[in-house]
N, C-alpha and C. Protein backbone atom coordinates (compact mmCIF):
# COMPACT_ATOMS: atom_id res chain seq x y z
N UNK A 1 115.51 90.93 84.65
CA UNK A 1 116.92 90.59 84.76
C UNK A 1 117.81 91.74 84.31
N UNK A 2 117.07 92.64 84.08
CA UNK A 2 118.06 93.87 83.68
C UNK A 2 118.65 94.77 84.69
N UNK A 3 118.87 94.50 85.93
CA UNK A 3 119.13 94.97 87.12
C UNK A 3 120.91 95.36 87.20
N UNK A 4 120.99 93.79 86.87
CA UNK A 4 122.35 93.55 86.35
C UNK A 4 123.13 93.33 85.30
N UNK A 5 124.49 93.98 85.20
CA UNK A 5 125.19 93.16 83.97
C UNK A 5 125.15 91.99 83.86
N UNK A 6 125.33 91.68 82.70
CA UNK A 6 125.65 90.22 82.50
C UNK A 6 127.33 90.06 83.55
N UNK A 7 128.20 90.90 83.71
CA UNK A 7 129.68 90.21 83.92
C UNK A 7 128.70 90.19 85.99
N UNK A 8 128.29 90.92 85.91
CA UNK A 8 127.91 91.15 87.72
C UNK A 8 127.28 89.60 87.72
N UNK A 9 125.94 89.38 86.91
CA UNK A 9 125.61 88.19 87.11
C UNK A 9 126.47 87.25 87.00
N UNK A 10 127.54 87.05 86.18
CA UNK A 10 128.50 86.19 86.23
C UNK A 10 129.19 85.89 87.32
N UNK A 11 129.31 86.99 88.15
CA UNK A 11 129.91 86.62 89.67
C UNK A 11 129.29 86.17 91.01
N UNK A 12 127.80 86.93 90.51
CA UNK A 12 126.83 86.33 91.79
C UNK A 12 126.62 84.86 91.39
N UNK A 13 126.44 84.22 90.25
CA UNK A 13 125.89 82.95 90.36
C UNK A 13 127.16 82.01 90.74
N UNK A 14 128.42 82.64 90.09
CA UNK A 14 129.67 81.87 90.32
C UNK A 14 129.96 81.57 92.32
N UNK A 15 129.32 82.53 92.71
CA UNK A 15 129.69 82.88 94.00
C UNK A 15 128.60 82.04 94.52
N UNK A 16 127.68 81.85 94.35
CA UNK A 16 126.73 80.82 95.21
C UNK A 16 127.70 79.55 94.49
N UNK A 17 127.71 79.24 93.72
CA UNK A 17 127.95 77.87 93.04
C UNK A 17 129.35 77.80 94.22
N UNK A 18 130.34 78.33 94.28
CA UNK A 18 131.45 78.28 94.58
C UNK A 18 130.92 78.07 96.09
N UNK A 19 130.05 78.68 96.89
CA UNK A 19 129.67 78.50 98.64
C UNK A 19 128.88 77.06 98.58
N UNK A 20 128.64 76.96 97.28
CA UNK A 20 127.95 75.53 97.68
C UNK A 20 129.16 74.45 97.33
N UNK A 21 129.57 74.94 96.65
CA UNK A 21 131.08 73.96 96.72
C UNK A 21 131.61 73.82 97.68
N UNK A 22 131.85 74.92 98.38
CA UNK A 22 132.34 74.84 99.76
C UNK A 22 132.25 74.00 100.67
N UNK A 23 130.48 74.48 101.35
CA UNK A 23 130.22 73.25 102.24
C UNK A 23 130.01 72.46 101.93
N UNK A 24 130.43 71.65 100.76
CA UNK A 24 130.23 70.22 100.50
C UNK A 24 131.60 69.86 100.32
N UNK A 25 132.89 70.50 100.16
CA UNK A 25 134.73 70.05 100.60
C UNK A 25 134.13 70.12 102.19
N UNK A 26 133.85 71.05 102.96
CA UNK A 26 134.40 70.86 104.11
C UNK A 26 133.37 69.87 104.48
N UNK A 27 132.36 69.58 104.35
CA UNK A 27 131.57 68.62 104.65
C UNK A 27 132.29 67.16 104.49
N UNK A 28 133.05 66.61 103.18
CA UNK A 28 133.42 65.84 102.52
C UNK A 28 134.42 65.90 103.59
N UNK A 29 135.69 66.81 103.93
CA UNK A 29 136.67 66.91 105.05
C UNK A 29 136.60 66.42 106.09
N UNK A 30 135.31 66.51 106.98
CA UNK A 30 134.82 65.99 108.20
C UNK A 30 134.82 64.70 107.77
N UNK A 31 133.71 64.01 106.88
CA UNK A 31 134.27 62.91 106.55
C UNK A 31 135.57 61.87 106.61
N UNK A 32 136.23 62.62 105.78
CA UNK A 32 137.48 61.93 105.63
C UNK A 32 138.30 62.61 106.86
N UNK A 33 138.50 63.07 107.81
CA UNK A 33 139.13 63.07 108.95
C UNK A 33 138.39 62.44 110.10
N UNK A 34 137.39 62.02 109.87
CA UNK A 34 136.30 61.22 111.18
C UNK A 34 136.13 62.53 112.14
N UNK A 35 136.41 64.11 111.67
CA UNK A 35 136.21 64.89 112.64
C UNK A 35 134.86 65.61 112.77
N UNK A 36 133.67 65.28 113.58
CA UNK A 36 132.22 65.73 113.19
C UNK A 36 132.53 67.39 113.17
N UNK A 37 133.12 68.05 113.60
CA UNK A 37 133.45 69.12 113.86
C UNK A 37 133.37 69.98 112.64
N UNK A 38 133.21 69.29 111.93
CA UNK A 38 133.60 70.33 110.14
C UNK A 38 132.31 70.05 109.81
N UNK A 39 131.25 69.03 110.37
CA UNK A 39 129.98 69.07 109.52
C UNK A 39 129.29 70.57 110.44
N UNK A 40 129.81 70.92 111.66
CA UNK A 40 128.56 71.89 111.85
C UNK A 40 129.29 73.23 111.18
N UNK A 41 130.98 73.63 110.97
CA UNK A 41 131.04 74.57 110.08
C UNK A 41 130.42 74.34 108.64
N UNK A 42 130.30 73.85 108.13
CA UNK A 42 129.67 73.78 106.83
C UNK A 42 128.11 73.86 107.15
N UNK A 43 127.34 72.95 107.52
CA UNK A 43 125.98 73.48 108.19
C UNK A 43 125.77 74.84 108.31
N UNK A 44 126.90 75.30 109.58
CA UNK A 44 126.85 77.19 109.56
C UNK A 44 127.14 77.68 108.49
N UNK A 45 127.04 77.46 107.56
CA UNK A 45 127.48 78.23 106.17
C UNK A 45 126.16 78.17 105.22
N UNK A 46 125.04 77.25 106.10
CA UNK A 46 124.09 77.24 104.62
C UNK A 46 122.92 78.61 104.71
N UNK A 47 122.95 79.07 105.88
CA UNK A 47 122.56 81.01 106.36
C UNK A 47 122.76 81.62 105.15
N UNK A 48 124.25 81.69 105.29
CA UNK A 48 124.80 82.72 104.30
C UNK A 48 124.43 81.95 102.20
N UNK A 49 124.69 80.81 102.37
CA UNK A 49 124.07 80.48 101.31
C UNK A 49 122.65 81.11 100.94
N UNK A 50 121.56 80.91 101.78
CA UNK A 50 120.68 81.71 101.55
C UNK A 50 120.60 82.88 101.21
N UNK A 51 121.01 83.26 101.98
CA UNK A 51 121.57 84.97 101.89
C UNK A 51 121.99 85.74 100.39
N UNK A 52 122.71 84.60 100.24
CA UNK A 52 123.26 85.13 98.49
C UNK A 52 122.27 84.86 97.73
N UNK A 53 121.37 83.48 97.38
CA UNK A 53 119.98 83.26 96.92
C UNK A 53 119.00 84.04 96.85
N UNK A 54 118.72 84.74 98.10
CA UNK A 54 118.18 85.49 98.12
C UNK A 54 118.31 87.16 97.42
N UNK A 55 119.72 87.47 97.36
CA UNK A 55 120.02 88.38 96.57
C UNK A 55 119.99 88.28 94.93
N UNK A 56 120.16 87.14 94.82
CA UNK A 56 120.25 86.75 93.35
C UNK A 56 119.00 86.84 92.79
N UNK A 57 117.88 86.31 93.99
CA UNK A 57 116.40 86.01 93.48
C UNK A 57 115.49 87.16 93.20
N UNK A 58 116.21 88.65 94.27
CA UNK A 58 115.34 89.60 94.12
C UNK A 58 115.74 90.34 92.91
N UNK A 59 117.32 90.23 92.45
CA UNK A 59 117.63 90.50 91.43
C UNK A 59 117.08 90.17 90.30
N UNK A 60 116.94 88.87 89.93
CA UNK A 60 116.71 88.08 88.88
C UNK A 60 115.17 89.03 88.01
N UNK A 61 114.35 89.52 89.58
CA UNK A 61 112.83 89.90 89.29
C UNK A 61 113.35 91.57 89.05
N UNK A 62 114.13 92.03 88.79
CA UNK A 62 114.42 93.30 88.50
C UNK A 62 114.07 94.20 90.01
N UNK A 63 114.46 93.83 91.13
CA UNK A 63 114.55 94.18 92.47
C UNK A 63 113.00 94.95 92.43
N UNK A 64 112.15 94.09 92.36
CA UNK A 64 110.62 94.15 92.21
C UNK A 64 110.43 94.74 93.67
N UNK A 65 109.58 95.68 94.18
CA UNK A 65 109.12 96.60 95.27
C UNK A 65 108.80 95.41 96.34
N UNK A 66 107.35 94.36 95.53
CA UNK A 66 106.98 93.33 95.63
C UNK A 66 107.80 92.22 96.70
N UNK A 67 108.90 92.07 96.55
CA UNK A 67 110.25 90.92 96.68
C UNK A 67 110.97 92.30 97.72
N UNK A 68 110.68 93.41 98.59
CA UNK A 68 111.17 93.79 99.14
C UNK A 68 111.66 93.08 100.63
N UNK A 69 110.72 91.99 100.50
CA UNK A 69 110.90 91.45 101.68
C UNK A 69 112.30 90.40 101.80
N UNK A 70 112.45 90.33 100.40
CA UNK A 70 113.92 88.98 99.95
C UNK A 70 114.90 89.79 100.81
N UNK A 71 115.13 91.73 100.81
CA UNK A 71 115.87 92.05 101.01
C UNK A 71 116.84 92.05 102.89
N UNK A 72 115.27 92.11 103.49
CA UNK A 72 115.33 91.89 104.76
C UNK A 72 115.24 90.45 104.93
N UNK A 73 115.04 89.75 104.27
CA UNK A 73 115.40 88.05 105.19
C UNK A 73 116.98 88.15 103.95
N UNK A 74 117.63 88.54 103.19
CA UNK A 74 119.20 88.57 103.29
C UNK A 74 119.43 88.71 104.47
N UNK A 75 119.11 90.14 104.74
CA UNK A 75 120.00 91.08 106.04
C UNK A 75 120.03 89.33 107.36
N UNK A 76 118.84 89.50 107.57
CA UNK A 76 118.83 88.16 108.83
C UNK A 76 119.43 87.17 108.05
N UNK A 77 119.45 86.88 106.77
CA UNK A 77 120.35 85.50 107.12
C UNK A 77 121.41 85.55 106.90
N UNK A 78 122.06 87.22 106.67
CA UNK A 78 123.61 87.36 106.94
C UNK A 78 124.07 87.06 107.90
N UNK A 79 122.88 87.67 109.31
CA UNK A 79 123.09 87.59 110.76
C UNK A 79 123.36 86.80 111.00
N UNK A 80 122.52 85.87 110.52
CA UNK A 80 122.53 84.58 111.39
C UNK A 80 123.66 83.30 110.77
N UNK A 81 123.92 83.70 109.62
CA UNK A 81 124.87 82.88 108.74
C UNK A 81 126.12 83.33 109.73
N UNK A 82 126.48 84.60 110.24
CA UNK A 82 127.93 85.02 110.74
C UNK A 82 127.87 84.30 112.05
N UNK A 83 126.73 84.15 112.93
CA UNK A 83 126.80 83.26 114.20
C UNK A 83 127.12 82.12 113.99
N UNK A 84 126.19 81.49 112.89
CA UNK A 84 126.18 80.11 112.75
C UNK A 84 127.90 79.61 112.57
N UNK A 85 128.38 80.83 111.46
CA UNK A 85 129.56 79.87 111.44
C UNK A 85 130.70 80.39 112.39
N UNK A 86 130.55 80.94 112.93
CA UNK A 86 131.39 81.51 114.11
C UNK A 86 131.39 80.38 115.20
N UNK A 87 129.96 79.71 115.11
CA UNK A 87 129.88 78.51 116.16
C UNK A 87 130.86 77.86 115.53
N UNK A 88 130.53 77.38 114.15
CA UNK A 88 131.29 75.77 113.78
C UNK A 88 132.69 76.40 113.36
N UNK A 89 133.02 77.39 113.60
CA UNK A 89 134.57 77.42 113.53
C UNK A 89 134.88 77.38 115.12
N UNK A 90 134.07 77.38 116.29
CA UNK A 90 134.40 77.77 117.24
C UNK A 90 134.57 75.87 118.11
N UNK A 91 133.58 75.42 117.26
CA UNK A 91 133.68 73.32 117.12
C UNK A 91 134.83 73.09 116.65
N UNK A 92 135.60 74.20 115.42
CA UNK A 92 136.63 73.25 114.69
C UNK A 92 137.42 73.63 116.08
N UNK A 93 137.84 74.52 116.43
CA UNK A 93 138.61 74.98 117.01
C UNK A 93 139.13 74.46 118.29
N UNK A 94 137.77 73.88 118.73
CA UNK A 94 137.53 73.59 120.06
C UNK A 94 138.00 71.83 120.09
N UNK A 95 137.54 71.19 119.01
CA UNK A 95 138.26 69.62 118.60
C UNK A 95 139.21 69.66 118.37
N UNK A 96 140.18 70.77 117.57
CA UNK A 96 141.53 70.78 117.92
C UNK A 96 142.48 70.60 118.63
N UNK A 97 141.69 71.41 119.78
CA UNK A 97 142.32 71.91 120.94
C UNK A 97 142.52 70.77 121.99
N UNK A 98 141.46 69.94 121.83
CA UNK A 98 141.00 68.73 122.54
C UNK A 98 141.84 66.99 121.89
N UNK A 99 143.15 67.35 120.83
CA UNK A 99 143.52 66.20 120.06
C UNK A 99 142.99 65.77 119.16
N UNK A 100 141.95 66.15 118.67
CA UNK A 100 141.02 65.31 117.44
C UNK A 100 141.95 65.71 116.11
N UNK A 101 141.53 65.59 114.97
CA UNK A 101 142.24 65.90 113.72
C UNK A 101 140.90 67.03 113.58
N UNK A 102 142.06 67.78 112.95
CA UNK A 102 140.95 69.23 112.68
C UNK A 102 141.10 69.79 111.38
């Protein structure tokens, strides 16, 4: 764990905690607007959740040679976290457009 400061770690864990907060308002949002449209942006957001997990995790092991592989499944699940939610903003967008509550 000596990879990082303590104030750095203070922001990576705050920062997952805070994305998982996230998709669970906008999740909770879809809900309470009856609009399914917000459950697949939040869905597209759990990529990038990984993504940060995964940074945190290779960290945690002192960015072990070992755990080189955490670094390349980040990279892909940045990728795929930016499609994913590009879709479900592209759902919110698209139920909007169509009269729904968005």
């Amino acid at each position: 764990m000596h990879a990082l400061s303590i104030p750095t770690w203070i922001i990576h864990v705050s920062s997952v905690l805070e994305w998982t907060a996230a998709i669970w308002i906008i999740w909770r949002y879809g809900e309470v607007t009856g609009n399914e449209a917000w459950y697949w942006l939040s869905l597209g957001m759990l990529p990038s959740l990984v993504s940060a997990m995964c940074a945190c995790t290779w960290h945690f092991f002192d960015n072990s040679v070992a755990l080189n592989w955490l670094v390349t499944l980040q990279a892909a699940m940045t990728v795929l976290g930016n499609f994913t939610m590009m879709g479900g903003g592209w759902m919110v967008w698209r139920s909007a457009l169509a009269g729904k509550k968005a």
